[in-house]
PDB file of N, CA and C in Angstrom:
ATOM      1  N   UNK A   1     110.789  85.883 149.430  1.00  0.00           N
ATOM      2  CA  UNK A   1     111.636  87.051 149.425  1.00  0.00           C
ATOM      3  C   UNK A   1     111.694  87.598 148.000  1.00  0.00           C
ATOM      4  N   UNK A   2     111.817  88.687 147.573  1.00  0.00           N
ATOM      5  CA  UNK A   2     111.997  89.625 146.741  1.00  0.00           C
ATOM      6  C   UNK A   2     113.006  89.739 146.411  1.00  0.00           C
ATOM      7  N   UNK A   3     113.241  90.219 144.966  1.00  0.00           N
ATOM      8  CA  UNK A   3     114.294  90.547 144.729  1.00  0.00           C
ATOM      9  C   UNK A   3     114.414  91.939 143.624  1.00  0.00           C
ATOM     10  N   UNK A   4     115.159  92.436 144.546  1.00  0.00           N
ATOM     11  CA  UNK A   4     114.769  93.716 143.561  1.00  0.00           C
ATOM     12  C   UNK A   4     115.956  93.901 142.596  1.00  0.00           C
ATOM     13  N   UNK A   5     116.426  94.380 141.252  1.00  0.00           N
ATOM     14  CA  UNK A   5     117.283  94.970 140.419  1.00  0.00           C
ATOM     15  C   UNK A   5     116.795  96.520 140.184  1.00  0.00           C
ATOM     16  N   UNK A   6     118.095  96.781 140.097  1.00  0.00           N
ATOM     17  CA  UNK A   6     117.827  98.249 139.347  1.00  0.00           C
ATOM     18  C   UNK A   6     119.106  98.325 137.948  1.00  0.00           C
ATOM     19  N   UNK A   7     118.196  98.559 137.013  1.00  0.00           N
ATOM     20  CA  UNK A   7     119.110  98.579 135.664  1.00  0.00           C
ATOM     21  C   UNK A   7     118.994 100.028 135.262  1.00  0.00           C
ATOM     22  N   UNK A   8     120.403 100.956 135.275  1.00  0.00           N
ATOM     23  CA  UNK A   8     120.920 101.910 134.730  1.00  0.00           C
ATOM     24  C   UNK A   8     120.289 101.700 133.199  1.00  0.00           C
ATOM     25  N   UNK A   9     119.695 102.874 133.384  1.00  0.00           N
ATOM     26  CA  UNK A   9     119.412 103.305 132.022  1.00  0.00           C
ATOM     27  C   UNK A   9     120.758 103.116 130.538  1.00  0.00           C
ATOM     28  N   UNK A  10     120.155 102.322 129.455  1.00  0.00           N
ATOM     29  CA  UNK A  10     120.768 101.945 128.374  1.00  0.00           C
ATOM     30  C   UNK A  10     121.317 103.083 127.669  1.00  0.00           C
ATOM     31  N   UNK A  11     122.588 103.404 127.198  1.00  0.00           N
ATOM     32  CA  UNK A  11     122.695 104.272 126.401  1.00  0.00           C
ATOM     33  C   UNK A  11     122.403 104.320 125.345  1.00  0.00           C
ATOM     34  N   UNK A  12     122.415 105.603 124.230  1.00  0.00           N
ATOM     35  CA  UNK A  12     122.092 105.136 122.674  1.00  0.00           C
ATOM     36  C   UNK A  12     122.926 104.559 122.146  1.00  0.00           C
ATOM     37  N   UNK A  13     124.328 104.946 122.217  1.00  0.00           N
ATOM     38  CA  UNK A  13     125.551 103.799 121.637  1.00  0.00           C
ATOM     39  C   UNK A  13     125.591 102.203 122.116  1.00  0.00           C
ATOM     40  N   UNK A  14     124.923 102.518 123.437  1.00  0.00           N
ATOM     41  CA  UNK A  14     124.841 100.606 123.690  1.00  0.00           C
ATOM     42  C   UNK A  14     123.965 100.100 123.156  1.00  0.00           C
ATOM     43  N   UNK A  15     122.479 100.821 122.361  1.00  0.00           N
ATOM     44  CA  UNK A  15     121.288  99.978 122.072  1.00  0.00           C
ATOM     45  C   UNK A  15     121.603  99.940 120.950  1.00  0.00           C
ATOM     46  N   UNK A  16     122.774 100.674 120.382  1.00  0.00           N
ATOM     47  CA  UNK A  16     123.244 101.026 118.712  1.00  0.00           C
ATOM     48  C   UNK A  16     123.833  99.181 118.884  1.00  0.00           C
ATOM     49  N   UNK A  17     125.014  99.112 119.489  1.00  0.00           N
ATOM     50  CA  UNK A  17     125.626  98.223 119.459  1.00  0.00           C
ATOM     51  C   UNK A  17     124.969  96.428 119.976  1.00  0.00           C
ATOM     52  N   UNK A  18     124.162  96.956 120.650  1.00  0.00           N
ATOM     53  CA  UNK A  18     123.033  95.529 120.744  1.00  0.00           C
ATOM     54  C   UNK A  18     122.705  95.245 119.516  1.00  0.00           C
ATOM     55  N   UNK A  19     121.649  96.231 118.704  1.00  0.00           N
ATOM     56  CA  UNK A  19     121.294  96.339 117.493  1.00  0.00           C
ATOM     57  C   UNK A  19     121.994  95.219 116.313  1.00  0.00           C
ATOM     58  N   UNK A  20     123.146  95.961 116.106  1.00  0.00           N
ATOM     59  CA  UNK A  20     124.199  95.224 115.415  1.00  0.00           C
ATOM     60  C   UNK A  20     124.353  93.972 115.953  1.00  0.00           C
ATOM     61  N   UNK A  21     124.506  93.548 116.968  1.00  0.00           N
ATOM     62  CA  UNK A  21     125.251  92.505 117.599  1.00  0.00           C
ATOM     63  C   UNK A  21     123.816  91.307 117.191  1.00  0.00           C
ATOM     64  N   UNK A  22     122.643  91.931 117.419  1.00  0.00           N
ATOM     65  CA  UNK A  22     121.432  90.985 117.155  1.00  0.00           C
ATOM     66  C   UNK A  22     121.220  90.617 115.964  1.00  0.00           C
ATOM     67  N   UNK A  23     121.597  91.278 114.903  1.00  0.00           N
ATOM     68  CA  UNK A  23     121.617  91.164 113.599  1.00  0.00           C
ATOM     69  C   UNK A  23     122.777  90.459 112.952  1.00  0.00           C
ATOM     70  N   UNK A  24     124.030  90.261 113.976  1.00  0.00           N
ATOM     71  CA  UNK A  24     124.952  88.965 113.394  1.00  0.00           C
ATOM     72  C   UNK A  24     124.865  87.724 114.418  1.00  0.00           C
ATOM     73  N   UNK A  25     123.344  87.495 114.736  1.00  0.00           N
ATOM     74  CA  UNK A  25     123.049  86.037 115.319  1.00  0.00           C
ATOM     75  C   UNK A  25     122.804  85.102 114.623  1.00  0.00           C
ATOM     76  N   UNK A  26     123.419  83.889 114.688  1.00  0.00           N
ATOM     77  CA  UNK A  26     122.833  83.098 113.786  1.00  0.00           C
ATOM     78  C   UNK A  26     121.188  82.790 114.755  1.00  0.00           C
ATOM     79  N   UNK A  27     120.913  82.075 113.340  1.00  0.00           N
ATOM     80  CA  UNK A  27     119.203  81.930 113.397  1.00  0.00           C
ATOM     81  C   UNK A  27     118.562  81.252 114.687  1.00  0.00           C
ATOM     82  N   UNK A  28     119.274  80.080 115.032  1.00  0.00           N
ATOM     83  CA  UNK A  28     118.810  79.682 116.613  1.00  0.00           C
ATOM     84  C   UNK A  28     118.785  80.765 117.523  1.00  0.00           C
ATOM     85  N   UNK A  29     120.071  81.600 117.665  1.00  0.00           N
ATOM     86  CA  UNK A  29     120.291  82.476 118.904  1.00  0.00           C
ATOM     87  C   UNK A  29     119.166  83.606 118.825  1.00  0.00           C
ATOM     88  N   UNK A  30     119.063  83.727 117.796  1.00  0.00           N
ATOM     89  CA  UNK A  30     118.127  85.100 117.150  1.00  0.00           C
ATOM     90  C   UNK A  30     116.861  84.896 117.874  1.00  0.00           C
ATOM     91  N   UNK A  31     116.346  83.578 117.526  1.00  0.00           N
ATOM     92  CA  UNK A  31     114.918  82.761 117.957  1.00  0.00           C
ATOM     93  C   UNK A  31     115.125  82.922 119.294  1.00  0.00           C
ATOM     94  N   UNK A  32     116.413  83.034 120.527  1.00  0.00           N
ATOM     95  CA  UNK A  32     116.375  82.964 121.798  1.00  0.00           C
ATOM     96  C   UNK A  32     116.459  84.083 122.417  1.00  0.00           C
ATOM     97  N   UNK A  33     116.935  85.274 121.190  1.00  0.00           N
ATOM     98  CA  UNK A  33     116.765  86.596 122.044  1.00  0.00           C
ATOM     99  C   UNK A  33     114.981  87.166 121.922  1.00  0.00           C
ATOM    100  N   UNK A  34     114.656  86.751 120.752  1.00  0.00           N
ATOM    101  CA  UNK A  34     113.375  86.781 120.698  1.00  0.00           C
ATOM    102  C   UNK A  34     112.510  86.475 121.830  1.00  0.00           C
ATOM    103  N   UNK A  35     112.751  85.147 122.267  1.00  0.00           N
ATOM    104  CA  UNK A  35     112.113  84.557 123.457  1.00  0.00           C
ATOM    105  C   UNK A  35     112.323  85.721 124.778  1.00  0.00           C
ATOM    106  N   UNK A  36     113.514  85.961 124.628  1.00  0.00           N
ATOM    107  CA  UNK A  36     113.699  86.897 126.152  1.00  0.00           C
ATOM    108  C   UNK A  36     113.013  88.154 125.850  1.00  0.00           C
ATOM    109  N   UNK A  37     112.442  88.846 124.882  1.00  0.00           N
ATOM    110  CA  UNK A  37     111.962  90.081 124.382  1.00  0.00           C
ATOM    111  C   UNK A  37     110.398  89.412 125.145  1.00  0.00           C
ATOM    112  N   UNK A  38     109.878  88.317 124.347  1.00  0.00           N
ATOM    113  CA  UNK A  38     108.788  87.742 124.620  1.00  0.00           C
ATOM    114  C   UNK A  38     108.721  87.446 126.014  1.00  0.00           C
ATOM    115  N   UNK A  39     109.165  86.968 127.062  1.00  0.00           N
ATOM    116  CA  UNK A  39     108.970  86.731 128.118  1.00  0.00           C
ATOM    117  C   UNK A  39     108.675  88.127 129.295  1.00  0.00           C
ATOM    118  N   UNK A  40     109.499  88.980 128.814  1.00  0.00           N
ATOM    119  CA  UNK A  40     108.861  90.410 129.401  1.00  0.00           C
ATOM    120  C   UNK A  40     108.029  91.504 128.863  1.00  0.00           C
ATOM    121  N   UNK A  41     107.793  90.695 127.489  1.00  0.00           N
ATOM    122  CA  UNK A  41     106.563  91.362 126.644  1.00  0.00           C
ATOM    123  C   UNK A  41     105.834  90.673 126.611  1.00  0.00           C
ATOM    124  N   UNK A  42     104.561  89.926 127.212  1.00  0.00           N
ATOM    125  CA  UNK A  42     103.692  89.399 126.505  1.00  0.00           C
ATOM    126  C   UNK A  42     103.097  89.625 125.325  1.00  0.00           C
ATOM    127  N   UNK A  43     102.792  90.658 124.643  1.00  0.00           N
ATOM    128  CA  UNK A  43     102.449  91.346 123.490  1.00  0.00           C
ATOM    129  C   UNK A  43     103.026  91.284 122.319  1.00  0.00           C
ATOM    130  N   UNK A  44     104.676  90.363 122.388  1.00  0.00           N
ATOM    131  CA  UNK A  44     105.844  90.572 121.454  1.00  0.00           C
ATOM    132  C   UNK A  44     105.322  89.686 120.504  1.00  0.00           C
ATOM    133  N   UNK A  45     104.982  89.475 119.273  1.00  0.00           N
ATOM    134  CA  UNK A  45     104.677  88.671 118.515  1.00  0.00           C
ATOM    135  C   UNK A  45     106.348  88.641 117.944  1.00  0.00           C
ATOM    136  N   UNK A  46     106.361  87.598 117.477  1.00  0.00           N
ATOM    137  CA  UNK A  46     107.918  87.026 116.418  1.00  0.00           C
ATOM    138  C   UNK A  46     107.432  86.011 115.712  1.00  0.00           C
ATOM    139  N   UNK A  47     106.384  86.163 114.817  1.00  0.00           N
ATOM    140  CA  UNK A  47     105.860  84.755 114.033  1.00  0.00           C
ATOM    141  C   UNK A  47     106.279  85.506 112.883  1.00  0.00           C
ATOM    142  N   UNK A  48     106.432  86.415 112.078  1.00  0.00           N
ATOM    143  CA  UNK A  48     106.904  86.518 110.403  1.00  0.00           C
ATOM    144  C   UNK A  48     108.157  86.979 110.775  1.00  0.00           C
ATOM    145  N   UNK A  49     108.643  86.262 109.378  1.00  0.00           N
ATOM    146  CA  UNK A  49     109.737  86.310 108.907  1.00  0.00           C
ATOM    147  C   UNK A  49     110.814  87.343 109.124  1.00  0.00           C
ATOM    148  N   UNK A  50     110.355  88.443 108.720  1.00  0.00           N
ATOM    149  CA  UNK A  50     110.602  90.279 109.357  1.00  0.00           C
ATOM    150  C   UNK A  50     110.152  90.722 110.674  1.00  0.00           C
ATOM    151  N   UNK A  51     111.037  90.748 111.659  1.00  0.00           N
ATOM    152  CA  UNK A  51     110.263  91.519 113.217  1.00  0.00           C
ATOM    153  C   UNK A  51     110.753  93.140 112.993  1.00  0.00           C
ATOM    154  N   UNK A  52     109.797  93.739 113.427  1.00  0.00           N
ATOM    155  CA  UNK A  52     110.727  94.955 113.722  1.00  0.00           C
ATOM    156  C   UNK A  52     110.462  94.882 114.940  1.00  0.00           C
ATOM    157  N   UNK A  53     111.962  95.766 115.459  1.00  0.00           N
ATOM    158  CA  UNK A  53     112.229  95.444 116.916  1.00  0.00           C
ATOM    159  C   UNK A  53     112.336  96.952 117.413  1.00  0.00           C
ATOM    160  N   UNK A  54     111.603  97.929 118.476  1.00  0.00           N
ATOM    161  CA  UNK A  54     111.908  99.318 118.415  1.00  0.00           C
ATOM    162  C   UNK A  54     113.020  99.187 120.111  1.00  0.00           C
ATOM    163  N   UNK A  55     113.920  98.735 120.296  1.00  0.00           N
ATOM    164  CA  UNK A  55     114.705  98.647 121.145  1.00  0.00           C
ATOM    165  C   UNK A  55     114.271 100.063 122.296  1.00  0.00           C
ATOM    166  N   UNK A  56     114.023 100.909 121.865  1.00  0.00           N
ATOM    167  CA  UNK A  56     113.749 101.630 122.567  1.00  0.00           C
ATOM    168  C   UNK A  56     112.377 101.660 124.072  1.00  0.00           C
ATOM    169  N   UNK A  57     111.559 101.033 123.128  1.00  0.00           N
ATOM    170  CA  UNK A  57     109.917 100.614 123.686  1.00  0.00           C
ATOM    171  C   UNK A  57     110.256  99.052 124.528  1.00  0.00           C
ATOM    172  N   UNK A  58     111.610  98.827 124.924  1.00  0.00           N
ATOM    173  CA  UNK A  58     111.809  97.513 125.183  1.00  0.00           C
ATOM    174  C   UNK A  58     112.457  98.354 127.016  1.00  0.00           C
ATOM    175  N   UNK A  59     112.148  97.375 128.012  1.00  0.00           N
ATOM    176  CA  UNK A  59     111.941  97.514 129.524  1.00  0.00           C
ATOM    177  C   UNK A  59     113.942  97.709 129.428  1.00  0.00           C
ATOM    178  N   UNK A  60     114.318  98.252 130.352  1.00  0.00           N
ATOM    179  CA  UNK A  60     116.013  98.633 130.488  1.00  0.00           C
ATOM    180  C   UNK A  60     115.786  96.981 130.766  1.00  0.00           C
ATOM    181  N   UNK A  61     115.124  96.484 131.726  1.00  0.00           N
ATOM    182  CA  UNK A  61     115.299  94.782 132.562  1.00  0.00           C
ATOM    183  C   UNK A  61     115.461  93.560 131.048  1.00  0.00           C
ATOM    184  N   UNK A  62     114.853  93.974 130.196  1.00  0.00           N
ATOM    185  CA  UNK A  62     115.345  93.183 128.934  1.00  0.00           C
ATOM    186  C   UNK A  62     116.216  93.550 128.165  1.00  0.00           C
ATOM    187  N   UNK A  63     116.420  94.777 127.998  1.00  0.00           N
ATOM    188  CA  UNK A  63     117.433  95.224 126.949  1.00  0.00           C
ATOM    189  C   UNK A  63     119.025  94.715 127.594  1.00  0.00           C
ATOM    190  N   UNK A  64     119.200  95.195 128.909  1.00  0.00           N
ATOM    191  CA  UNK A  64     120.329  94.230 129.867  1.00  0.00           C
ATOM    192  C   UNK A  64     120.190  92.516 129.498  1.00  0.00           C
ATOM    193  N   UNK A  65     119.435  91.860 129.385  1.00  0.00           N
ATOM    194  CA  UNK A  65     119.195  90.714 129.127  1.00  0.00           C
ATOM    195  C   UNK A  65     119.673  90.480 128.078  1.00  0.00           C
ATOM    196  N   UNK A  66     119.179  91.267 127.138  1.00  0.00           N
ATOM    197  CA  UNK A  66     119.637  90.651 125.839  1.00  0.00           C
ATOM    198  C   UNK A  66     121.250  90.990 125.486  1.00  0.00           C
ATOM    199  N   UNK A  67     121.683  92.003 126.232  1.00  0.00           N
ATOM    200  CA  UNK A  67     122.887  92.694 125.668  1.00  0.00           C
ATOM    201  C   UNK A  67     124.025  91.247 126.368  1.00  0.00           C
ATOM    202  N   UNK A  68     123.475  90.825 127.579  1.00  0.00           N
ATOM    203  CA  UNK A  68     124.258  89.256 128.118  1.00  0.00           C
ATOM    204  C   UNK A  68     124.107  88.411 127.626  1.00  0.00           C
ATOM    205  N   UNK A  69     123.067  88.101 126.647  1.00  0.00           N
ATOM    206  CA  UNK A  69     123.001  86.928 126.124  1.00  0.00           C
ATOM    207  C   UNK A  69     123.510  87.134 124.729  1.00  0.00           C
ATOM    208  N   UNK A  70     123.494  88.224 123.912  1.00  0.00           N
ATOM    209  CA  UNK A  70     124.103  88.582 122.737  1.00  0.00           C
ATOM    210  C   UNK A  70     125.945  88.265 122.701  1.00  0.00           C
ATOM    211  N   UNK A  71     126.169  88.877 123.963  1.00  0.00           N
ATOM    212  CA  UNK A  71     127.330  89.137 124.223  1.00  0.00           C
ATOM    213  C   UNK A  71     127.851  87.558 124.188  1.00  0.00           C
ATOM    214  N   UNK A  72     127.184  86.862 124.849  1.00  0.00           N
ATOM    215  CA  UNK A  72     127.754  85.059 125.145  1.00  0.00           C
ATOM    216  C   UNK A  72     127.521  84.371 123.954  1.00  0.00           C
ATOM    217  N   UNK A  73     126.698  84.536 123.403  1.00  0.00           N
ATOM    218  CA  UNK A  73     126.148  84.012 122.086  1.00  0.00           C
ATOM    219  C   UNK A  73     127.146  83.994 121.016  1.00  0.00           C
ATOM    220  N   UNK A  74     128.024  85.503 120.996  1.00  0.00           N
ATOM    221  CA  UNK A  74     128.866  86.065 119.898  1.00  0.00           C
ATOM    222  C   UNK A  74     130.036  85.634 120.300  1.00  0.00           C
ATOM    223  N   UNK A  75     130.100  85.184 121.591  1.00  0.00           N
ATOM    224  CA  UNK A  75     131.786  84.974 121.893  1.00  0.00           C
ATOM    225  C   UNK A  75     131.646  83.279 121.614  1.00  0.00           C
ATOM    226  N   UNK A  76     130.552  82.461 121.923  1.00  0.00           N
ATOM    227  CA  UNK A  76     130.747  81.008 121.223  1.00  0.00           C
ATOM    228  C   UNK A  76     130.494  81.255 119.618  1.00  0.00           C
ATOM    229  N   UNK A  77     129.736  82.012 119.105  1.00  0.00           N
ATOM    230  CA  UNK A  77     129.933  82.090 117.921  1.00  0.00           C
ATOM    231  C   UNK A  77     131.551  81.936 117.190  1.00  0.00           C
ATOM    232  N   UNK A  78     131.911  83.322 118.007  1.00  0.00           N
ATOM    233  CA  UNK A  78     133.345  82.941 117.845  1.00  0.00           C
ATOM    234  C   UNK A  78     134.434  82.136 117.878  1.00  0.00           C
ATOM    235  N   UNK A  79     134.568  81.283 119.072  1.00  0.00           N
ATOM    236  CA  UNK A  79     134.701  79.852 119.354  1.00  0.00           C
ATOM    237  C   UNK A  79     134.879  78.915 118.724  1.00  0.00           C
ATOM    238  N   UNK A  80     133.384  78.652 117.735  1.00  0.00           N
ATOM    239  CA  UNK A  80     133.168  77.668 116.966  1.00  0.00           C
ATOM    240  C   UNK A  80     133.820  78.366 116.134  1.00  0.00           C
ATOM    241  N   UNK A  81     134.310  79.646 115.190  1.00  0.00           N
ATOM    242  CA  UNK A  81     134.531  79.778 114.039  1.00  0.00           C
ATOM    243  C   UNK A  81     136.224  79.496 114.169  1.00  0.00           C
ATOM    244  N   UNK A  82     136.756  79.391 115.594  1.00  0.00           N
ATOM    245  CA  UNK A  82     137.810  79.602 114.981  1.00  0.00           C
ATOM    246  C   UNK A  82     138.190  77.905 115.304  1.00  0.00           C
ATOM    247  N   UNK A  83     137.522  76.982 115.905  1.00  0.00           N
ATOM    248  CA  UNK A  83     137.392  75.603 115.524  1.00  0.00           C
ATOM    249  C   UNK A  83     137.357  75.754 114.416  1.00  0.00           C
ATOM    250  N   UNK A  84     136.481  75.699 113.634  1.00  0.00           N
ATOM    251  CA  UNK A  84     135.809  75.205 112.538  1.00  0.00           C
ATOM    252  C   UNK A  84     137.572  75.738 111.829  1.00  0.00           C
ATOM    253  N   UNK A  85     138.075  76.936 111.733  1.00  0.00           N
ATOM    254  CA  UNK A  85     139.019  77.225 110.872  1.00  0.00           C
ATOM    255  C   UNK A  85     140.028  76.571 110.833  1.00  0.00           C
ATOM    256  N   UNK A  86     140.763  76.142 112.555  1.00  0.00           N
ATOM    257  CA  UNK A  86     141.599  75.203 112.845  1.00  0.00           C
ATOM    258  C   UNK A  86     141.406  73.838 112.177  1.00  0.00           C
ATOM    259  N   UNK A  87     140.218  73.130 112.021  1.00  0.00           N
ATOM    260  CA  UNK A  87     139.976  71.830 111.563  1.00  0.00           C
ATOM    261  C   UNK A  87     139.753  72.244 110.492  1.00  0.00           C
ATOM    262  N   UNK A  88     140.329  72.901 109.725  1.00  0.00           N
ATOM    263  CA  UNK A  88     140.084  73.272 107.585  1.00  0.00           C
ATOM    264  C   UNK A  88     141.490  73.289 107.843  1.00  0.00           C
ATOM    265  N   UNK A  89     142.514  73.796 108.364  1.00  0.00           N
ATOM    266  CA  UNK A  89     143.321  74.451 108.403  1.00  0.00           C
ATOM    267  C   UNK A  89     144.488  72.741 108.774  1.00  0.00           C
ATOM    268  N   UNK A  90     144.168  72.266 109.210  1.00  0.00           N
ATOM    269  CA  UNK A  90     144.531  70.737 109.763  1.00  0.00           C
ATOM    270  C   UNK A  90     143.860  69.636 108.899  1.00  0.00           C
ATOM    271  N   UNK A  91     143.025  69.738 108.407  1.00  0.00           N
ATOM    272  CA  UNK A  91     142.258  68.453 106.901  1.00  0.00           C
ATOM    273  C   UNK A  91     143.311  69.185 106.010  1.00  0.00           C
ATOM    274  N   UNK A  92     143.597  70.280 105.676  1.00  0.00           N
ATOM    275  CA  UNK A  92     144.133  70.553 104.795  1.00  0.00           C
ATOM    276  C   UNK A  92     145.803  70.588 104.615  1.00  0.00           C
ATOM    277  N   UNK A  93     146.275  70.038 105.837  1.00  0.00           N
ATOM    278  CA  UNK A  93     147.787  70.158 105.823  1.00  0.00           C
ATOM    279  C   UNK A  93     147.857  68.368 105.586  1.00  0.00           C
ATOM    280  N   UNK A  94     146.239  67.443 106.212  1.00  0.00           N
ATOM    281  CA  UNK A  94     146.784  66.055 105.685  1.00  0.00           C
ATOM    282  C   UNK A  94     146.794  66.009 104.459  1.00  0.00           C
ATOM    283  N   UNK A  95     145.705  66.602 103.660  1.00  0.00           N
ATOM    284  CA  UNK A  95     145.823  66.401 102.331  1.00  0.00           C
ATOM    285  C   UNK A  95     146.956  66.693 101.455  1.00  0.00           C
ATOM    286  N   UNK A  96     147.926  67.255 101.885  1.00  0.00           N
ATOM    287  CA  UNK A  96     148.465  67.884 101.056  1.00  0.00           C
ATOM    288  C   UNK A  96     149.754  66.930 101.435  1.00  0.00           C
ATOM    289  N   UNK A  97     149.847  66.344 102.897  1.00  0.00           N
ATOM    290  CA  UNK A  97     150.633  65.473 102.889  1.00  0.00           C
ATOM    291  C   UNK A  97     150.227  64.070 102.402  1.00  0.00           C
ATOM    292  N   UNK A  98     149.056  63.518 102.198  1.00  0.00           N
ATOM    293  CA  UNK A  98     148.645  62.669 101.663  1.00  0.00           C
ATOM    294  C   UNK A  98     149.063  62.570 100.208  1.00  0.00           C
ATOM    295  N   UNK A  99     148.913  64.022  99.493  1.00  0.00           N
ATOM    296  CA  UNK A  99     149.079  63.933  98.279  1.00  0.00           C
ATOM    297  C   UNK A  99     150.677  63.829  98.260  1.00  0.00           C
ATOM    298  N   UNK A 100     151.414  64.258  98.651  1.00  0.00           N
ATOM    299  CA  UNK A 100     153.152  64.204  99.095  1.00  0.00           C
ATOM    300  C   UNK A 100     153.947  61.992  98.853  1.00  0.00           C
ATOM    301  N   UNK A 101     152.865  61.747 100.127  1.00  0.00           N
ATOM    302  CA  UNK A 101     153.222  60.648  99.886  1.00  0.00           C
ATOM    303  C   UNK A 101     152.808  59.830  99.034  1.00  0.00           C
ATOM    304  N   UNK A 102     152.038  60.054  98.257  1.00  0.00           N
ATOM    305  CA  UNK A 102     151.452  59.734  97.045  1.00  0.00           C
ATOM    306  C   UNK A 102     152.340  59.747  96.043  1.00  0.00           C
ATOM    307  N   UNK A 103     152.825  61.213  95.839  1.00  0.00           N
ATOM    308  CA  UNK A 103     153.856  61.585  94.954  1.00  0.00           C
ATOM    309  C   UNK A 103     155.182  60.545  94.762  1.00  0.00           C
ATOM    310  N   UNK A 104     155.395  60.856  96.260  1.00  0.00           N
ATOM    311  CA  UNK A 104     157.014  59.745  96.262  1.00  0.00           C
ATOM    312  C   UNK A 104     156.372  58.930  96.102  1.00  0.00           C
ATOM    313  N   UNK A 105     155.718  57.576  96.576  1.00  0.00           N
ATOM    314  CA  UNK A 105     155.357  56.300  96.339  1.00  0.00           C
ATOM    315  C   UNK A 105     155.303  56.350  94.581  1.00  0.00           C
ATOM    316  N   UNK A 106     154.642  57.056  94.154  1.00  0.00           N
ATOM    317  CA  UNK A 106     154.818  57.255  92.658  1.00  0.00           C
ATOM    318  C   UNK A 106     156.143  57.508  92.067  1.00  0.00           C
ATOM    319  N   UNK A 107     157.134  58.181  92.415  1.00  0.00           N
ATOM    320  CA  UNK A 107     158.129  58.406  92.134  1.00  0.00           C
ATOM    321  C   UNK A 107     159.604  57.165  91.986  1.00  0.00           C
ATOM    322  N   UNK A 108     159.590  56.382  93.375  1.00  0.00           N
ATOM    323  CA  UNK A 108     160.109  55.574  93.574  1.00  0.00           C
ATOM    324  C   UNK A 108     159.468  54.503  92.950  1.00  0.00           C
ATOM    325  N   UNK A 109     157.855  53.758  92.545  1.00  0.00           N
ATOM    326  CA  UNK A 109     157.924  52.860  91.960  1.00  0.00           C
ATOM    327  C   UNK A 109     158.025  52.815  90.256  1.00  0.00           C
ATOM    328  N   UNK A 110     158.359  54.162  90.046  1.00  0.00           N
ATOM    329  CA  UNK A 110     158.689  54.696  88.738  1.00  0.00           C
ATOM    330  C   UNK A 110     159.780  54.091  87.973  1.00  0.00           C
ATOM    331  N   UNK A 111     160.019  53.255  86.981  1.00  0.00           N
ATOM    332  CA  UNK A 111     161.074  52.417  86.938  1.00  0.00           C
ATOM    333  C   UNK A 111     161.714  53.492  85.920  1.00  0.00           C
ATOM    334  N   UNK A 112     163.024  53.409  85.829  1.00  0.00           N
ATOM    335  CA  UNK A 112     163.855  54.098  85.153  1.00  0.00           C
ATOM    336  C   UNK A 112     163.942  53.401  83.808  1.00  0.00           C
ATOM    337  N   UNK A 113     163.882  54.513  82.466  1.00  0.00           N
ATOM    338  CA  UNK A 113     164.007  53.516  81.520  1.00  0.00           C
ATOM    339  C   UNK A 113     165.340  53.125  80.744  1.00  0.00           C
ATOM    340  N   UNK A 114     165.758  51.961  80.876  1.00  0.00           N
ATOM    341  CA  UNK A 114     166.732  51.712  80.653  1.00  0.00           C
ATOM    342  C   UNK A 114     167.726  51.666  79.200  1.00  0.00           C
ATOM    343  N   UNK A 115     169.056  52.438  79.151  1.00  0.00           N
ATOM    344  CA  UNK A 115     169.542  52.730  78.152  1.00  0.00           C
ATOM    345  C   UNK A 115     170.480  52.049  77.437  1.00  0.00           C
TER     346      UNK A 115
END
């Protein structure tokens, strides 16, 4: 059985905003939108360093592709960043209580000098 899609033509503000969105991938994800460009391009080379990408010359059936996988990509991106901030944000409240009890333990075995 078949399966057919039909993908509504991309607007220019959405291929604007793919654009952008592909360009704050980190480097793995980047390598995986690549792959999906490549899988309905045979022709897509991505071996140097610099691709240019003419979004335009790209099938509506991939540009939809990539705009879902950009989209998921950026929201775990996000995810992890705001982990990552929470656990800076929590090392940094022990330290500071670490250094606290440090302080008093210092304080109290501080002998008074006697007059």
């Amino acid at each position: 059985m078949f399966k057919f899609l039909c993908f509504r033509k991309m607007t220019t503000e959405e291929k604007r905003k793919l654009g952008v969105g592909l360009s704050t991938l980190s480097s793995e994800d980047l390598n995986k939108a690549l792959e999906i460009i490549a899988e309905d391009n045979p022709g897509f080379q991505a071996t140097d360093e610099v691709v240019d990408l003419d979004l335009d010359a790209q099938s509506e059936s991939t540009l939809w592709k990539l705009k879902f996988f950009v989209k998921r990509a950026l929201e775990n991106q996000g995810k992890n960043s705001a982990r990552k901030a929470d656990d800076n944000l929590k090392r940094k409240r022990e330290i500071i209580c670490e250094a606290l009890v440090k302080s008093a333990a210092k304080k109290r075995n501080k002998k008074l000098p006697v007059s």
